[in-house]
Protein backbone atom coordinates (compact mmCIF):
# COMPACT_ATOMS: atom_id res chain seq x y z
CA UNK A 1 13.96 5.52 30.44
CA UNK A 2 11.93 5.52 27.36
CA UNK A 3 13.55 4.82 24.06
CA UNK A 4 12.88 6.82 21.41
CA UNK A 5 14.18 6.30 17.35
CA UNK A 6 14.46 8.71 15.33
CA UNK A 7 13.63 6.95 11.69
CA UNK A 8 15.40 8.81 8.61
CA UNK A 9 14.65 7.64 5.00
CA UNK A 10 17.43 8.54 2.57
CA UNK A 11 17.97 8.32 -0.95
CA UNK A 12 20.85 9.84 -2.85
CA UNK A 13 21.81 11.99 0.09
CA UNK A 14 25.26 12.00 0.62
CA UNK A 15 25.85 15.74 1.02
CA UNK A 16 23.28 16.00 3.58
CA UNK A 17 23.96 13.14 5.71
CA UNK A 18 26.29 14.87 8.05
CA UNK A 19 24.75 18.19 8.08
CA UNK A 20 21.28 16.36 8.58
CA UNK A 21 23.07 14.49 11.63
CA UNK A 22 25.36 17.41 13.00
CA UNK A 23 22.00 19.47 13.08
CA UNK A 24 19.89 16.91 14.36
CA UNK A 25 22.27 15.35 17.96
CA UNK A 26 21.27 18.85 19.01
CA UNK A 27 17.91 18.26 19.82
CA UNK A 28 18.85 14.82 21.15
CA UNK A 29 19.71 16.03 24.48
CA UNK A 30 16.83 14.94 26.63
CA UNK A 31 17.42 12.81 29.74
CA UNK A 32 14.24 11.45 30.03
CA UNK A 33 14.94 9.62 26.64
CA UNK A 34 17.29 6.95 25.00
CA UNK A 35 17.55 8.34 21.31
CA UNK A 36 18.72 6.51 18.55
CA UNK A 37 18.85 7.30 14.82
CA UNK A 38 17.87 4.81 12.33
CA UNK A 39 19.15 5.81 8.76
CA UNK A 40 17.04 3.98 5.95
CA UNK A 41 19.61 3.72 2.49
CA UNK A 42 16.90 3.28 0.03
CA UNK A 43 19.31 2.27 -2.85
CA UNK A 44 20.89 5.06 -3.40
CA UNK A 45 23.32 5.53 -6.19
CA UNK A 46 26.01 7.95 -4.10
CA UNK A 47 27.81 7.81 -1.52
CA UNK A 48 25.07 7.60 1.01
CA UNK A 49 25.31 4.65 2.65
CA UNK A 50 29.62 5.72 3.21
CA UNK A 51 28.62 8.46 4.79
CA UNK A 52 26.01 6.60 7.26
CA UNK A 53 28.40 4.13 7.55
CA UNK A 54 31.17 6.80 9.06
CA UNK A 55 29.12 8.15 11.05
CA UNK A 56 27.85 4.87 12.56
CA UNK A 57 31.96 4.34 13.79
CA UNK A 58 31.29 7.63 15.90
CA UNK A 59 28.21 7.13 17.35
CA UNK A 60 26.84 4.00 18.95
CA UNK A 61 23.08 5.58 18.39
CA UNK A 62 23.40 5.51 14.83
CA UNK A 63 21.60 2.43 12.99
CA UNK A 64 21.19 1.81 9.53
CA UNK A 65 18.94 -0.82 7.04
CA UNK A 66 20.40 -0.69 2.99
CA UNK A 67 18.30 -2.12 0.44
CA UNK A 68 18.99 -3.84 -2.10
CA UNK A 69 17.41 -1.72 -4.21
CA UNK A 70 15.30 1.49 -4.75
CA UNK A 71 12.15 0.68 -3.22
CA UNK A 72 10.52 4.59 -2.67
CA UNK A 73 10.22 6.17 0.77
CA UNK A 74 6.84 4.33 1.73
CA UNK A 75 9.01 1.75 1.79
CA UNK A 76 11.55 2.79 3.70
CA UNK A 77 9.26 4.51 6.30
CA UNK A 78 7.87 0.88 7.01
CA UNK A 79 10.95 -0.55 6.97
CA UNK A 80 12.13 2.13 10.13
CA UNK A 81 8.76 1.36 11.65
CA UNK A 82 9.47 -2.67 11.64
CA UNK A 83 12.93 -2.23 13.16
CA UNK A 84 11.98 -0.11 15.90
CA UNK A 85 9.11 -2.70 17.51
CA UNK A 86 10.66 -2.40 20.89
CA UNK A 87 10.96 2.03 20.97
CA UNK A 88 8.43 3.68 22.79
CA UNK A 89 8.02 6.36 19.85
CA UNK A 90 9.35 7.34 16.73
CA UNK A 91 9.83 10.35 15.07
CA UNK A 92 10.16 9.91 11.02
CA UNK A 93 12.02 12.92 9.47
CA UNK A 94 13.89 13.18 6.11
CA UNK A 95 17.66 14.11 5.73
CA UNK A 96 17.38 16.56 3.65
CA UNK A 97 16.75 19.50 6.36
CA UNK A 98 13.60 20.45 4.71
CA UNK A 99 11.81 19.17 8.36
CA UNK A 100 13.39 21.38 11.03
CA UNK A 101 15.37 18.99 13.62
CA UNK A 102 14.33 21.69 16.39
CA UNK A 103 10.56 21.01 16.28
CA UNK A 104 11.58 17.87 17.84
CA UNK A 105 11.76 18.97 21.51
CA UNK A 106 7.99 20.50 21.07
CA UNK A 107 7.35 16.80 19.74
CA UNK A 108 8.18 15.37 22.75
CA UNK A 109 5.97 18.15 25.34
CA UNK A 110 3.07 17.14 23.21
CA UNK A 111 3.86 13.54 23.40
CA UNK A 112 4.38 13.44 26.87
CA UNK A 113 0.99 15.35 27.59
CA UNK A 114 -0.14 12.63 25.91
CA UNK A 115 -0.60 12.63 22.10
CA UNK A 116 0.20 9.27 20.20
CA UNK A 117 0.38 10.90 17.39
CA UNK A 118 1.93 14.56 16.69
CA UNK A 119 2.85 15.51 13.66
CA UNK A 120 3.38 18.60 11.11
CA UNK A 121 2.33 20.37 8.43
CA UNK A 122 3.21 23.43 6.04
CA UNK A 123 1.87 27.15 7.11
CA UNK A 124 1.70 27.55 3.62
CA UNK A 125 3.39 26.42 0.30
CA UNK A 126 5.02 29.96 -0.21
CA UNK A 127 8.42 28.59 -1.96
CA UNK A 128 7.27 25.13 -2.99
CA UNK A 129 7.22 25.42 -7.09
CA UNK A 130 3.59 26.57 -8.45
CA UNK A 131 3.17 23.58 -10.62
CA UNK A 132 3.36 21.24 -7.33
CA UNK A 133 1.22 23.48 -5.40
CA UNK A 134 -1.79 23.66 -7.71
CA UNK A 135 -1.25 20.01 -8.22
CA UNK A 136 -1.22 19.48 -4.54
CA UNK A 137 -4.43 21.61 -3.71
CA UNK A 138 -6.17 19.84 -6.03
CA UNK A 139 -4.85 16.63 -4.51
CA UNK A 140 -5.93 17.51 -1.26
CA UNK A 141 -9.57 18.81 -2.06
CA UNK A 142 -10.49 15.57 -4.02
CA UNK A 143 -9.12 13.86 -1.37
CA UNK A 144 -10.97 14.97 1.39
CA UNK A 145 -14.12 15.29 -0.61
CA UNK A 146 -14.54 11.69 -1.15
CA UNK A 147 -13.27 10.48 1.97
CA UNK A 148 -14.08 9.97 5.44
CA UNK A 149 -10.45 10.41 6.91
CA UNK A 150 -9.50 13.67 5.12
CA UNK A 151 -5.88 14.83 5.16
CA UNK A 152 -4.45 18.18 6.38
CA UNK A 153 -3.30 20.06 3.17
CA UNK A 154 0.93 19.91 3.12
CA UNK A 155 0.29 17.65 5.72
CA UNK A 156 4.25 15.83 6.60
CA UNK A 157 5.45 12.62 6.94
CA UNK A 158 7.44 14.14 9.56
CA UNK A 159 5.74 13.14 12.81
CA UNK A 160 5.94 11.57 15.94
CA UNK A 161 4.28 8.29 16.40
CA UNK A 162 3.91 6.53 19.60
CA UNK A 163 4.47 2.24 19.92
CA UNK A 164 0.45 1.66 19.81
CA UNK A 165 0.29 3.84 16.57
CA UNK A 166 3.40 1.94 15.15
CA UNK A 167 2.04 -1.40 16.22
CA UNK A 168 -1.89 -0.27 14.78
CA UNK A 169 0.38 0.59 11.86
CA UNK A 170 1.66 -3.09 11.07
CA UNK A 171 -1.19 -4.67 11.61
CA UNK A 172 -2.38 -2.97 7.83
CA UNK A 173 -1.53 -5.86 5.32
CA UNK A 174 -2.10 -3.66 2.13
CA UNK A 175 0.58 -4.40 -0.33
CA UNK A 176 1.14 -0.66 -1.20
CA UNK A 177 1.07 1.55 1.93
CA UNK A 178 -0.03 5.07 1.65
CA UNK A 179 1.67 6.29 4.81
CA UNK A 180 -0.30 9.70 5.21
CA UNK A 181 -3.70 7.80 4.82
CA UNK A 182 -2.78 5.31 7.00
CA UNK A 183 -1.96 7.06 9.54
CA UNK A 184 -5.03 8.98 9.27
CA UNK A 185 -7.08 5.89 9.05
CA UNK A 186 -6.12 4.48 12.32
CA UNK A 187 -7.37 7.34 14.50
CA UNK A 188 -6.02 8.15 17.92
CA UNK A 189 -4.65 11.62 19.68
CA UNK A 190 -3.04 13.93 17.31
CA UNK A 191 -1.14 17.39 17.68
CA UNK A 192 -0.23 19.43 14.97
CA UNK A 193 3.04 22.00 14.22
CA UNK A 194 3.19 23.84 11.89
CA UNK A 195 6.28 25.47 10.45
CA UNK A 196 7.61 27.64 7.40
CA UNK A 197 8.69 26.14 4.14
CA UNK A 198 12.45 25.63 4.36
CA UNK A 199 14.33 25.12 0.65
CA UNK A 200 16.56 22.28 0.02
CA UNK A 201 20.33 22.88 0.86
CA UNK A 202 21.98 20.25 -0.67
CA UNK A 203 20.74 18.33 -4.05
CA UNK A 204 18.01 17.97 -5.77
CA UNK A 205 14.72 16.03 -4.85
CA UNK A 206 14.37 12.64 -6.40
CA UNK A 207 10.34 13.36 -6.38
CA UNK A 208 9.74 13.64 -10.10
CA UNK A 209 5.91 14.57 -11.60
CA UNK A 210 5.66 11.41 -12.14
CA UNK A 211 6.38 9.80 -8.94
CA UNK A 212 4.41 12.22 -7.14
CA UNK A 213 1.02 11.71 -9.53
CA UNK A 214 1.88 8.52 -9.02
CA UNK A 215 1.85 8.48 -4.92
CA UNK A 216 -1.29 10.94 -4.83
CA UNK A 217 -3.20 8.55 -7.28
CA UNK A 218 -2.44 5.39 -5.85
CA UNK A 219 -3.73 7.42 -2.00
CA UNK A 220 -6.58 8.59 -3.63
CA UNK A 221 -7.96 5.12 -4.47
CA UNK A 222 -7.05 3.09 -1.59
CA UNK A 223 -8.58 5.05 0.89
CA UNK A 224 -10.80 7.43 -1.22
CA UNK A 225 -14.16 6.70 -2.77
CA UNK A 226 -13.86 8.80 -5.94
CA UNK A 227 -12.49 6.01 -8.25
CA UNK A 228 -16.04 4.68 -7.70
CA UNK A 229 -17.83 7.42 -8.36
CA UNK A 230 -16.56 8.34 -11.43
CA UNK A 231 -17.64 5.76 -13.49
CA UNK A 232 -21.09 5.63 -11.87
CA UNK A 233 -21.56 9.44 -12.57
CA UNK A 234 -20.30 9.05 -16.51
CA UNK A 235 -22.87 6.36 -17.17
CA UNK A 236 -25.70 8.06 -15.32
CA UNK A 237 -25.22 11.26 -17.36
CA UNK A 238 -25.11 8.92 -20.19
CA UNK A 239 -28.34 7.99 -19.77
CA UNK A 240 -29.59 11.59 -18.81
CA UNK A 241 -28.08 12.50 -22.48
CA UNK A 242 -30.33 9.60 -23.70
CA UNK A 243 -32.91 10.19 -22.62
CA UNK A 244 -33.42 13.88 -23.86
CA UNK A 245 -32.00 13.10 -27.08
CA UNK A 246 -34.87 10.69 -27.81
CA UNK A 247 -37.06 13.24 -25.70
CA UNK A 248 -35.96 15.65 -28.64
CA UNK A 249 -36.06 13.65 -31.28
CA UNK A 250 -39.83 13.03 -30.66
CA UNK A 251 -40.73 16.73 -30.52
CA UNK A 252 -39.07 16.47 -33.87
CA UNK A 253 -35.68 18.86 -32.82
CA UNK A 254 -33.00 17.07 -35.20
CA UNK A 255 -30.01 19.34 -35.14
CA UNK A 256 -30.15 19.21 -31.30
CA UNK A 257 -30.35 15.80 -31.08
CA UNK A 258 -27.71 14.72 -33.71
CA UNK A 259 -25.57 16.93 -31.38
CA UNK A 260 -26.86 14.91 -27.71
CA UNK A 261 -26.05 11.80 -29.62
CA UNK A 262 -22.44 12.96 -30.28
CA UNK A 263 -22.02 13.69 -26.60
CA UNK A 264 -23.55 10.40 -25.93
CA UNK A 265 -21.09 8.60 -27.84
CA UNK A 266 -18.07 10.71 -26.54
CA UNK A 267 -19.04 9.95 -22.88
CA UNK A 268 -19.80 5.98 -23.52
CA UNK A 269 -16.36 5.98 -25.27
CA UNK A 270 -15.00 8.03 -22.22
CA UNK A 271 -16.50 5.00 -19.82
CA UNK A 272 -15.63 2.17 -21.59
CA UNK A 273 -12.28 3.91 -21.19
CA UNK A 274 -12.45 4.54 -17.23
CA UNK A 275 -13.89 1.14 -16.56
CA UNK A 276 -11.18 -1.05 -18.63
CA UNK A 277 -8.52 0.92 -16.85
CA UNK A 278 -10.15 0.73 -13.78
CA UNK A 279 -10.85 -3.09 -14.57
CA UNK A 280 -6.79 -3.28 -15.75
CA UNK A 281 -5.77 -1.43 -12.19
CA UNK A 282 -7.41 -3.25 -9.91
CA UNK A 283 -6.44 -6.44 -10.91
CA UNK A 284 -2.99 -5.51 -11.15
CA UNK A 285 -3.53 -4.42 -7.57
CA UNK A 286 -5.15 -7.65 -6.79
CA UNK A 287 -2.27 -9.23 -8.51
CA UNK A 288 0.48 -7.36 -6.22
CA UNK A 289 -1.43 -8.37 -2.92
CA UNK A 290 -2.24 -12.16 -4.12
CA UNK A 291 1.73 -12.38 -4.86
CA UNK A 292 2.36 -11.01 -1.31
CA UNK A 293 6.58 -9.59 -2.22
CA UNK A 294 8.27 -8.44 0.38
CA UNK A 295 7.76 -5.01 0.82
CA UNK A 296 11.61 -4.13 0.39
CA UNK A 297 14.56 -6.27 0.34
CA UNK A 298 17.37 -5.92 2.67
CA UNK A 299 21.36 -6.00 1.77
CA UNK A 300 22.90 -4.68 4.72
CA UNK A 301 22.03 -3.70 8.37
CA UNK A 302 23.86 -2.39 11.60
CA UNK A 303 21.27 -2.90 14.20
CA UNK A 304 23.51 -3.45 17.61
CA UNK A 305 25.26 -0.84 19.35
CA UNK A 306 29.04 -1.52 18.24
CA UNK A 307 31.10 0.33 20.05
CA UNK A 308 32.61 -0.29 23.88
């Protein structure tokens, strides 16, 4: 019998733990398959981990890993992936019921026609907040532009991976993991679902502007080429400027060329600007990778079944 694990990340969820799990042993009903669920307490600041741990005294299946501390769901996700080596799949869903537990059992058809990797995606963003869906869009088109892996737009973490994927997965030594391109990076058979926007239930989302410019930054420059480009296109229209200023400057045309030479400036300041940050980010990237810190930190774990 194949085993599969069902990998939840959760941070500050403790309204939605139960519902999350009450919704989710529905679809667990399979007798091909030995399900388990693997909660991830990413240092929440609730009751979350309580709640895990009541339902753990009910349920052999359930599992859990707490950190020590907040360490963001990339984290987490990699932290499911390492404890569930010896599963024959996983599925990675979130608690908060915003990924429908009942696309699970279509997971598993396309999975055992053969997939290693199925996994879902948005219809559309109708009901996602308009700020984070221009945002996203523009994400997304950059994105793909400048790379050779592109990314399904609302694209989900919630997927089903099989044990080569997970074990490709690991292999990736990258300090800071951007799951989606990852994923995408490593090829093999994919199937997608999609499915309707479905609002959050209980809470709030901890996924601040911020955090999220943060995340689509940080995948835009380890797997696209764009950050490279930029600077290389500023200083070649630099010189373009330059060179027809001191084209019209000869022929005499002042006005216009005190004007060139002001855009000159402003785009030499703009890549002096670009290239120290650029400079400053990559070797504090280099920095993160040469000190080689744990990806998270564990407090507590409940890894063996633990009841009779």
């Amino acid at each position: 019998m194949k085993r599969i694990t069902i990998i939840v990340p959760s941070y500050n969820e403790e309204n939605s733990v139960k519902p999350f799990y009450d919704e989710v042993k529905q679809y667990l009903k399979n007798q091909n398959y030995d399900f388990e669920l693997l909660y991830i307490n990413d240092g929440s600041k609730d009751k979350t981990l309580a709640e895990i741990k009541k339902l753990s005294k009910t349920d052999k299946r359930i599992r859990f890993i707490s950190f020590s501390r907040n360490f963001g769901k990339e984290s987490a996700m990699h932290a499911g992936l390492e404890h569930s080596r010896q599963s024959d799949a996983v599925i990675i869903i979130d608690c908060d019921l915003q990924q429908p537990p009942s696309l699970i059992p279509e997971m598993l058809k396309y999975y055992e026609e053969g997939y290693k990797i199925v996994y879902t995606k948005g219809k559309t963003r109708k009901g996602e907040p308009k700020f984070r869906t221009f945002f996203a869009n523009r994400f997304y088109k950059l994105y793909n532009r400048y790379t050779d892996m592109p990314l399904d737009n609302g694209a989900k973490d919630f997927q089903l991976l099989d044990k080569q994927v997970v074990d490709a997965f690991l292999q990736i030594k990258d300090n800071y993991r951007f799951v989606k391109g990852i994923f995408s990076w490593v090829g093999y058979s994919r199937k997608c679902i999609e499915y309707d926007f479905i609002p959050r239930k209980y809470g709030k989302s901890s996924w601040s502007f911020k955090s999220l410019f943060k995340y689509a930054f940080n995948g835009i420059n380890q797997f696209s080429t764009l950050m490279m480009l930029l600077p290389t296109l500023a200083i070649i229209t630099a010189f373009v400027v330059l060179a027809a200023d001191a084209l019209l400057f000869g022929f005499g045309v002042f006005v216009l060329s005190e004007f060139l030479i002001g855009i000159f400036i402003a785009i030499s300041l703009f890549v002096t600007a670009l290239l120290a940050f650029g400079t400053f980010y990559l070797l504090y990237q280099a920095r993160r990778q040469v000190l080689n810190r744990p990806i998270y930190l564990v407090e507590e774990l409940l890894e063996e079944e633990h009841l009779e």
